[in-house]
PDB file of N, CA and C in Angstrom:
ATOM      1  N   UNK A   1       0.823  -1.189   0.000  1.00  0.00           N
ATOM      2  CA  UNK A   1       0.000   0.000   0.000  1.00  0.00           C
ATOM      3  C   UNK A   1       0.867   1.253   0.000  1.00  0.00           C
ATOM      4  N   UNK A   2       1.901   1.461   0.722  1.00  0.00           N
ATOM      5  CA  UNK A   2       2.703   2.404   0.935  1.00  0.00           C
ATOM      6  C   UNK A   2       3.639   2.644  -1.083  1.00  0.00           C
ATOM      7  N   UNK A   3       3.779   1.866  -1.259  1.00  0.00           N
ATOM      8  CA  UNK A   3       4.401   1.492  -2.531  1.00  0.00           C
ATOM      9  C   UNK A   3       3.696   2.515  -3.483  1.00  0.00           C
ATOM     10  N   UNK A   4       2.289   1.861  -3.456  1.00  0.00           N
ATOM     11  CA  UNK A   4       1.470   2.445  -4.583  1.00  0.00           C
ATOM     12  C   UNK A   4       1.213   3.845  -4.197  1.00  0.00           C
ATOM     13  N   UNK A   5       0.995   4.415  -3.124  1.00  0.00           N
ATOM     14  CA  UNK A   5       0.595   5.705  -2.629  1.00  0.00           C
ATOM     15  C   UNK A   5       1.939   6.621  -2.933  1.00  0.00           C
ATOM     16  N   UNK A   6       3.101   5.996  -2.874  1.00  0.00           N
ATOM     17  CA  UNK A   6       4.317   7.193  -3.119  1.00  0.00           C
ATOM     18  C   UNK A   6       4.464   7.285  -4.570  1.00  0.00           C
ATOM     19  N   UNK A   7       3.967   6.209  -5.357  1.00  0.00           N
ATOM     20  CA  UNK A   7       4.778   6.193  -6.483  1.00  0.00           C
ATOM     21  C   UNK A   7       3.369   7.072  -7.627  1.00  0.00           C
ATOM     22  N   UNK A   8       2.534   6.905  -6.935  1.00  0.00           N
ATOM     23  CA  UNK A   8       0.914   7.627  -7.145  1.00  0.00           C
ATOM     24  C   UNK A   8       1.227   8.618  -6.963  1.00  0.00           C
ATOM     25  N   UNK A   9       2.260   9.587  -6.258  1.00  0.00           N
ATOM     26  CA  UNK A   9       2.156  10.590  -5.746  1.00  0.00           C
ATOM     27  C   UNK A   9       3.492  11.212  -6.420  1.00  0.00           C
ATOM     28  N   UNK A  10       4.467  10.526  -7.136  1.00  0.00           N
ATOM     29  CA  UNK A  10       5.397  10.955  -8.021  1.00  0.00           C
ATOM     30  C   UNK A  10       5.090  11.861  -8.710  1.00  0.00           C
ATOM     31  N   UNK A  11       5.589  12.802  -9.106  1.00  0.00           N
ATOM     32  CA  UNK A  11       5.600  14.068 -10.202  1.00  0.00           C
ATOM     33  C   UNK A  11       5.976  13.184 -11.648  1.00  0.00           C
ATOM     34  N   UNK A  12       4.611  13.623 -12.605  1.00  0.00           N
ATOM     35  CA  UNK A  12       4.841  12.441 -13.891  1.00  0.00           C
ATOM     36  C   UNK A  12       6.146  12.390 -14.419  1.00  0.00           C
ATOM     37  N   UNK A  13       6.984  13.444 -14.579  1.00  0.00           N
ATOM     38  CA  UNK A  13       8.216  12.761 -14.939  1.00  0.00           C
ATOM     39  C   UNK A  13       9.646  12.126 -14.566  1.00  0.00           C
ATOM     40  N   UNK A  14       9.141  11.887 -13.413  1.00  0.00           N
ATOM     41  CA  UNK A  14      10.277  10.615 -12.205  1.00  0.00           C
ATOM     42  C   UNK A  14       9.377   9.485 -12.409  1.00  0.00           C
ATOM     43  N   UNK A  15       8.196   9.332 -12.572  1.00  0.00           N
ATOM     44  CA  UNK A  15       7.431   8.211 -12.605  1.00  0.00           C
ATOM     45  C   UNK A  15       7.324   7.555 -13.787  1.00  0.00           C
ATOM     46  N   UNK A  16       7.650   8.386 -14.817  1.00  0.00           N
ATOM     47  CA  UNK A  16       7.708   7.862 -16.532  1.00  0.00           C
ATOM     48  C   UNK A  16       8.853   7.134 -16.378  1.00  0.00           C
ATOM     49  N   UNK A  17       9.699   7.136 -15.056  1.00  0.00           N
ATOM     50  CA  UNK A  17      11.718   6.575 -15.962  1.00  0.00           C
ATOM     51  C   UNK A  17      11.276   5.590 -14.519  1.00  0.00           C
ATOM     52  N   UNK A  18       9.912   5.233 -13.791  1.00  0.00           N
ATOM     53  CA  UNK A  18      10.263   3.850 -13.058  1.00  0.00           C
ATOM     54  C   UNK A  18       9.391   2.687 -13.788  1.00  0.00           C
ATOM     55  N   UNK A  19      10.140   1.260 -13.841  1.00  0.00           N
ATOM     56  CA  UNK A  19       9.838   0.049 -14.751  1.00  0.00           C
ATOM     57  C   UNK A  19       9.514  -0.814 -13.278  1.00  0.00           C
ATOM     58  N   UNK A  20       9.771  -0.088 -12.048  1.00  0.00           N
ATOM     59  CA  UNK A  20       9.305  -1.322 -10.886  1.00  0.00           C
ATOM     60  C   UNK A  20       9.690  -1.172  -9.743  1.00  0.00           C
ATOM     61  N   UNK A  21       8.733  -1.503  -9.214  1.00  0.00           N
ATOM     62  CA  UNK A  21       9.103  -0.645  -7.546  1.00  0.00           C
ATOM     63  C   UNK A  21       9.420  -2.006  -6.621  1.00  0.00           C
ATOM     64  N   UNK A  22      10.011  -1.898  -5.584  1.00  0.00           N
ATOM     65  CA  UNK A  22      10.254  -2.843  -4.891  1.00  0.00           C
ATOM     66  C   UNK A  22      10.109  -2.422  -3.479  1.00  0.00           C
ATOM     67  N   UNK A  23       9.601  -2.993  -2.713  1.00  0.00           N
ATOM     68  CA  UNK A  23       9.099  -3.050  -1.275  1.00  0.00           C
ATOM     69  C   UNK A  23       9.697  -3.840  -0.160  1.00  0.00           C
ATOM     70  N   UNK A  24      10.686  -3.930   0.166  1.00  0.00           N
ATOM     71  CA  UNK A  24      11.058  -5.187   1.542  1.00  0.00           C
ATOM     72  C   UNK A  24      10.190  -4.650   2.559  1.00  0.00           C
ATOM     73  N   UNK A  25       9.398  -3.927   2.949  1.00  0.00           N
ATOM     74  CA  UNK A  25       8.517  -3.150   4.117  1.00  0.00           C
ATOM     75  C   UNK A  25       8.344  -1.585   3.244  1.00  0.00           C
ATOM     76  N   UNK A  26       7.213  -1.079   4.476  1.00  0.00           N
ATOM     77  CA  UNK A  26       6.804   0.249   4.164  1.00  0.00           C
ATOM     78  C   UNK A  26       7.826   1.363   4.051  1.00  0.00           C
ATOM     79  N   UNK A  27       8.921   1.246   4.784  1.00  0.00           N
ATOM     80  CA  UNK A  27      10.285   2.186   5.248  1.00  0.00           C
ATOM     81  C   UNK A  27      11.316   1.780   4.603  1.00  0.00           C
ATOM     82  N   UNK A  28      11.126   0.879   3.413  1.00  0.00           N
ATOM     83  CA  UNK A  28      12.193   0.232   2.788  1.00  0.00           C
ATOM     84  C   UNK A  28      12.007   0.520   1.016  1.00  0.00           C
ATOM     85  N   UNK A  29      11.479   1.383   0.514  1.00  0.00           N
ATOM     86  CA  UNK A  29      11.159   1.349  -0.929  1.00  0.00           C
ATOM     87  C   UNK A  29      11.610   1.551  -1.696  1.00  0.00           C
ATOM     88  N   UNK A  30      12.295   1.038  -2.866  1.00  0.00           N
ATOM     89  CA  UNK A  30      13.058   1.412  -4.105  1.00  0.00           C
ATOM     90  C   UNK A  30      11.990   1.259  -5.432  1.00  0.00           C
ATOM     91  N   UNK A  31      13.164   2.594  -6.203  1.00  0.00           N
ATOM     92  CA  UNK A  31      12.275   1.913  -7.810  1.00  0.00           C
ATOM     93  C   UNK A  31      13.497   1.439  -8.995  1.00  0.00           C
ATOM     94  N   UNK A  32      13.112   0.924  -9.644  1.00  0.00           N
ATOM     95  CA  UNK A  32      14.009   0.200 -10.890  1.00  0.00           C
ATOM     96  C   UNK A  32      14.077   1.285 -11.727  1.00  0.00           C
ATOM     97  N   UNK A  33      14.478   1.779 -12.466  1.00  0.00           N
ATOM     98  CA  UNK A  33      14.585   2.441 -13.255  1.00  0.00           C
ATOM     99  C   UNK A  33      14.838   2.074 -14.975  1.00  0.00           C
ATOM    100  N   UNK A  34      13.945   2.602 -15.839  1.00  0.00           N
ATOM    101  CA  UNK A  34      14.342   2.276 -17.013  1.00  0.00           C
ATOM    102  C   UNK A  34      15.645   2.182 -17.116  1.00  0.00           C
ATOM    103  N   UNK A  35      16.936   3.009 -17.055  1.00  0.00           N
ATOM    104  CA  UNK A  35      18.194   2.738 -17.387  1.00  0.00           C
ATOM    105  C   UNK A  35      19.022   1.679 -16.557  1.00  0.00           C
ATOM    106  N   UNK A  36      18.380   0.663 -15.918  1.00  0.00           N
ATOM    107  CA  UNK A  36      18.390   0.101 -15.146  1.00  0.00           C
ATOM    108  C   UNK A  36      19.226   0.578 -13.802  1.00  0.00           C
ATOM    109  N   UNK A  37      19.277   1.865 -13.213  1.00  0.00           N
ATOM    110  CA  UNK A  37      19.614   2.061 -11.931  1.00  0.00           C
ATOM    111  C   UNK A  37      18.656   1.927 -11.094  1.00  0.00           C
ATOM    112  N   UNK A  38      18.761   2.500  -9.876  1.00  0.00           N
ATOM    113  CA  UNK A  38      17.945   1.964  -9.062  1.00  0.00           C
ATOM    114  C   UNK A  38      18.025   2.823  -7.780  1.00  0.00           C
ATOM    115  N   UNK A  39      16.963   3.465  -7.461  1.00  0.00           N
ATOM    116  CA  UNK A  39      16.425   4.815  -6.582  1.00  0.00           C
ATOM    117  C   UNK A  39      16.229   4.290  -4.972  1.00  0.00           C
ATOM    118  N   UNK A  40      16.827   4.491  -3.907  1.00  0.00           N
ATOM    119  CA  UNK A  40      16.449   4.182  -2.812  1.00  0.00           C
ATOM    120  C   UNK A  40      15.349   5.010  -2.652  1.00  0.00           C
ATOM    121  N   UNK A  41      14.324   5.089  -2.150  1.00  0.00           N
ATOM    122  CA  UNK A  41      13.289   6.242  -1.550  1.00  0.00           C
ATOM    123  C   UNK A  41      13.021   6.054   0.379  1.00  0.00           C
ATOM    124  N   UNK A  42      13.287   4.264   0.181  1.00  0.00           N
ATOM    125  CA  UNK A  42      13.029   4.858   2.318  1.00  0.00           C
ATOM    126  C   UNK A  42      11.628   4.577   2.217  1.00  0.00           C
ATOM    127  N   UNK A  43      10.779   5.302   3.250  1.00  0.00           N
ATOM    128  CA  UNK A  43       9.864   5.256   3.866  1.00  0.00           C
ATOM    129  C   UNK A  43       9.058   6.480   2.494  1.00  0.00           C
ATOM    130  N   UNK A  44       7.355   6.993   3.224  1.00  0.00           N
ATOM    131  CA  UNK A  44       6.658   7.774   2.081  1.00  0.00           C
ATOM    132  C   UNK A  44       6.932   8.926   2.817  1.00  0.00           C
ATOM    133  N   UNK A  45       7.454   9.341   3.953  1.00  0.00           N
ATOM    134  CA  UNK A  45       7.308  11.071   4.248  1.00  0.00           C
ATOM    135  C   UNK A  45       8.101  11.533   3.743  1.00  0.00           C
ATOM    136  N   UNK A  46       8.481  13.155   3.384  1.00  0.00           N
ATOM    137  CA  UNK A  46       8.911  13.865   2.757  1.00  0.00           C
ATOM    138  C   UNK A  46       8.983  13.692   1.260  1.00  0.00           C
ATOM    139  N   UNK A  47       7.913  12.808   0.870  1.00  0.00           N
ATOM    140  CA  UNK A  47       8.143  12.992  -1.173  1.00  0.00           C
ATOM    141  C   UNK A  47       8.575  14.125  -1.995  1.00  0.00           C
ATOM    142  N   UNK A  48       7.911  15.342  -1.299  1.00  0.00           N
ATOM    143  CA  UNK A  48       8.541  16.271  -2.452  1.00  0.00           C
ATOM    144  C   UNK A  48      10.095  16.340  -1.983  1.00  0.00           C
ATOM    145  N   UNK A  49      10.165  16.354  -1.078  1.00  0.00           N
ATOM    146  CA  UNK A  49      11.707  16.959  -0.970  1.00  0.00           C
ATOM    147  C   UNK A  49      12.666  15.983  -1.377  1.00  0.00           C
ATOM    148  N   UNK A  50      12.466  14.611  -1.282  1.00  0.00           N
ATOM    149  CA  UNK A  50      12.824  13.110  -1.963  1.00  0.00           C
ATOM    150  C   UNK A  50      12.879  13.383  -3.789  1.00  0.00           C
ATOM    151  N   UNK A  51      11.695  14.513  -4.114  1.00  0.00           N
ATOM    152  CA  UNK A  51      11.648  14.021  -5.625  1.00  0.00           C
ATOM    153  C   UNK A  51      13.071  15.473  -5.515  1.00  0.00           C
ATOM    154  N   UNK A  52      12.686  16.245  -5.488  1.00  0.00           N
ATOM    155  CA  UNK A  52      13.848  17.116  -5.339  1.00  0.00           C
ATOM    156  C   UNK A  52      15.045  16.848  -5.432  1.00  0.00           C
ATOM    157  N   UNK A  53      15.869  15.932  -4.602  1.00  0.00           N
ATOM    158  CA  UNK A  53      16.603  14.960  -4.059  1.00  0.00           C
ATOM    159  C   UNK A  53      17.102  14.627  -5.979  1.00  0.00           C
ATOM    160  N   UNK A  54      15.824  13.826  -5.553  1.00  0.00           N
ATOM    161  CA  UNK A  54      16.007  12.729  -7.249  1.00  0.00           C
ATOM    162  C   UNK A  54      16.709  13.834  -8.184  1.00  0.00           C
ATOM    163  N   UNK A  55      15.878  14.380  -8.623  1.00  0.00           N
ATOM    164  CA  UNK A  55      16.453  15.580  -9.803  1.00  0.00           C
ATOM    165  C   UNK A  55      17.357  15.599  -9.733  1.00  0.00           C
ATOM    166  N   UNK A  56      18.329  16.238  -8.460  1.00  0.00           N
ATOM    167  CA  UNK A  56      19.364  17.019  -8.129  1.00  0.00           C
ATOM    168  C   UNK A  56      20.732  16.003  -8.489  1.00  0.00           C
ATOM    169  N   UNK A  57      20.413  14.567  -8.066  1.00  0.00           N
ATOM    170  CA  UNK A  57      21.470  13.849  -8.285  1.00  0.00           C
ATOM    171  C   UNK A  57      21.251  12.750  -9.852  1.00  0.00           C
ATOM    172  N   UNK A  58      20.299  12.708  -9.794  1.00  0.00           N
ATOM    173  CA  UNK A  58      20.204  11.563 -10.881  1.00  0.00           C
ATOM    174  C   UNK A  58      21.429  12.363 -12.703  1.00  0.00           C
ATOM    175  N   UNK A  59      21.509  13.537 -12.290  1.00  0.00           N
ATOM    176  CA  UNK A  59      22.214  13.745 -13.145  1.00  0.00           C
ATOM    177  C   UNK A  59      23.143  13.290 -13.277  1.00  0.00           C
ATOM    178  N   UNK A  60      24.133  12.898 -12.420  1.00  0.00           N
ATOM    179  CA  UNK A  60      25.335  12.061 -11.845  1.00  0.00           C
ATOM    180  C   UNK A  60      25.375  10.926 -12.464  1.00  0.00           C
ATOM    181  N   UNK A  61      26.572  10.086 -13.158  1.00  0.00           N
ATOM    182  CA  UNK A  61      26.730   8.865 -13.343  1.00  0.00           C
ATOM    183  C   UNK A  61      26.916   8.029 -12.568  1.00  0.00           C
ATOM    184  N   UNK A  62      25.916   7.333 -12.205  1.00  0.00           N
ATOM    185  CA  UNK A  62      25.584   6.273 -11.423  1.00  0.00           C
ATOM    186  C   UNK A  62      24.863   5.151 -11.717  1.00  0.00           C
ATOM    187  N   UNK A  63      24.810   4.163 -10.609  1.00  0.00           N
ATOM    188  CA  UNK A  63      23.873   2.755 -10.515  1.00  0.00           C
ATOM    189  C   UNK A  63      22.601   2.903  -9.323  1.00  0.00           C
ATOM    190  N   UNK A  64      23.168   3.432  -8.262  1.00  0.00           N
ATOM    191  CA  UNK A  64      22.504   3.478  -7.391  1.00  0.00           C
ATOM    192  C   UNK A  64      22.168   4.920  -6.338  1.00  0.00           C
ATOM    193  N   UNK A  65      21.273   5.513  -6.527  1.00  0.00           N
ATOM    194  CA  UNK A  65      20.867   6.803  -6.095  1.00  0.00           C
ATOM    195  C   UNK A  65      19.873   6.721  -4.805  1.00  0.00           C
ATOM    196  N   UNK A  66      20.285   7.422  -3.743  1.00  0.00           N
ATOM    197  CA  UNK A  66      19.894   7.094  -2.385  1.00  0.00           C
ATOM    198  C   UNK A  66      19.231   8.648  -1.879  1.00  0.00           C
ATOM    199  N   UNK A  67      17.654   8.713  -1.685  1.00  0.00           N
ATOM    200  CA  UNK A  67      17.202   9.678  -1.591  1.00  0.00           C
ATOM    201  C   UNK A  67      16.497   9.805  -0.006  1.00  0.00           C
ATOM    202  N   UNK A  68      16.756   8.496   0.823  1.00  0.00           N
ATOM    203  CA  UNK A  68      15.459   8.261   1.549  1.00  0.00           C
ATOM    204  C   UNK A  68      15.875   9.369   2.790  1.00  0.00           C
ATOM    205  N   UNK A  69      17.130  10.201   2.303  1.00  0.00           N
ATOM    206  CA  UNK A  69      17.164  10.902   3.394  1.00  0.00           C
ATOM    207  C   UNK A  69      17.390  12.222   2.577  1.00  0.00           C
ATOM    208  N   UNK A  70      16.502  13.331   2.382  1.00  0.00           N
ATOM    209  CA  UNK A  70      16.424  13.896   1.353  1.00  0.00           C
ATOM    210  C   UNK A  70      17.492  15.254   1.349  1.00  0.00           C
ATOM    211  N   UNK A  71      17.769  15.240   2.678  1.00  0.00           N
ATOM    212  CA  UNK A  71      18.866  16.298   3.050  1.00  0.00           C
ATOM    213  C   UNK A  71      20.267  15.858   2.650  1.00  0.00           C
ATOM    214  N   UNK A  72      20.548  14.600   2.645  1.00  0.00           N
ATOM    215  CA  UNK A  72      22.065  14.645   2.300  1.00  0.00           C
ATOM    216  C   UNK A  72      21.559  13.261   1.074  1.00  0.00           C
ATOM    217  N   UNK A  73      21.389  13.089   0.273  1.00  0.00           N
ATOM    218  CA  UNK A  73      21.050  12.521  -0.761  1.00  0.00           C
ATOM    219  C   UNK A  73      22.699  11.988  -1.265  1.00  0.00           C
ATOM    220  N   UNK A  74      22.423  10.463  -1.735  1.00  0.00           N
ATOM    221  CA  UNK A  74      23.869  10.147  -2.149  1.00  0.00           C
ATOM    222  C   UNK A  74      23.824   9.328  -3.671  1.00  0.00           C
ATOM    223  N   UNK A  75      24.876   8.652  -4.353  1.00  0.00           N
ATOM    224  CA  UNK A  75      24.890   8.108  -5.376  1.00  0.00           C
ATOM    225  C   UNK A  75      26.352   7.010  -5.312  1.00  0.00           C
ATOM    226  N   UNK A  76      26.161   6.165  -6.316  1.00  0.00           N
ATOM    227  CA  UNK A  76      27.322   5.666  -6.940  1.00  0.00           C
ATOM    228  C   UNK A  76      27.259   4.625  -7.867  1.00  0.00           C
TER     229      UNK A  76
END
């Protein structure tokens, strides 16, 4: 439930580049990404500042982009 409600709540164009979300628990959520990387998100509070997050780094060449903490956001 938590899954569908954040990814429902994506701004359409972070949500156009996910192919699959993955859930180990509610506080645990990632998405797949068409280019096949792969988005930590965490738990559903703070989405906008998470999609923010996203933007800011996904520019970066990377595999794995870590947003679930939206203040210090990481990659590699």
């Amino acid at each position: 439930t938590a899954a569908l409600g954040v990814v429902a709540g994506l701004p359409p164009d972070l949500r156009a580049s996910v192919v699959a979300v993955e859930a180990q628990s509610p506080v645990d959520l990632s998405f797949r990404l068409k280019n096949g990387a792969t988005v930590v998100w965490g738990d559903s509070t703070r989405a906008d500042d998470k999609a923010v997050a996203w933007r800011a780094i996904i520019t970066r060449r990377g595999t794995l982009y870590n947003v679930s903490s939206p203040d210090y956001p990481s990659y590699r």
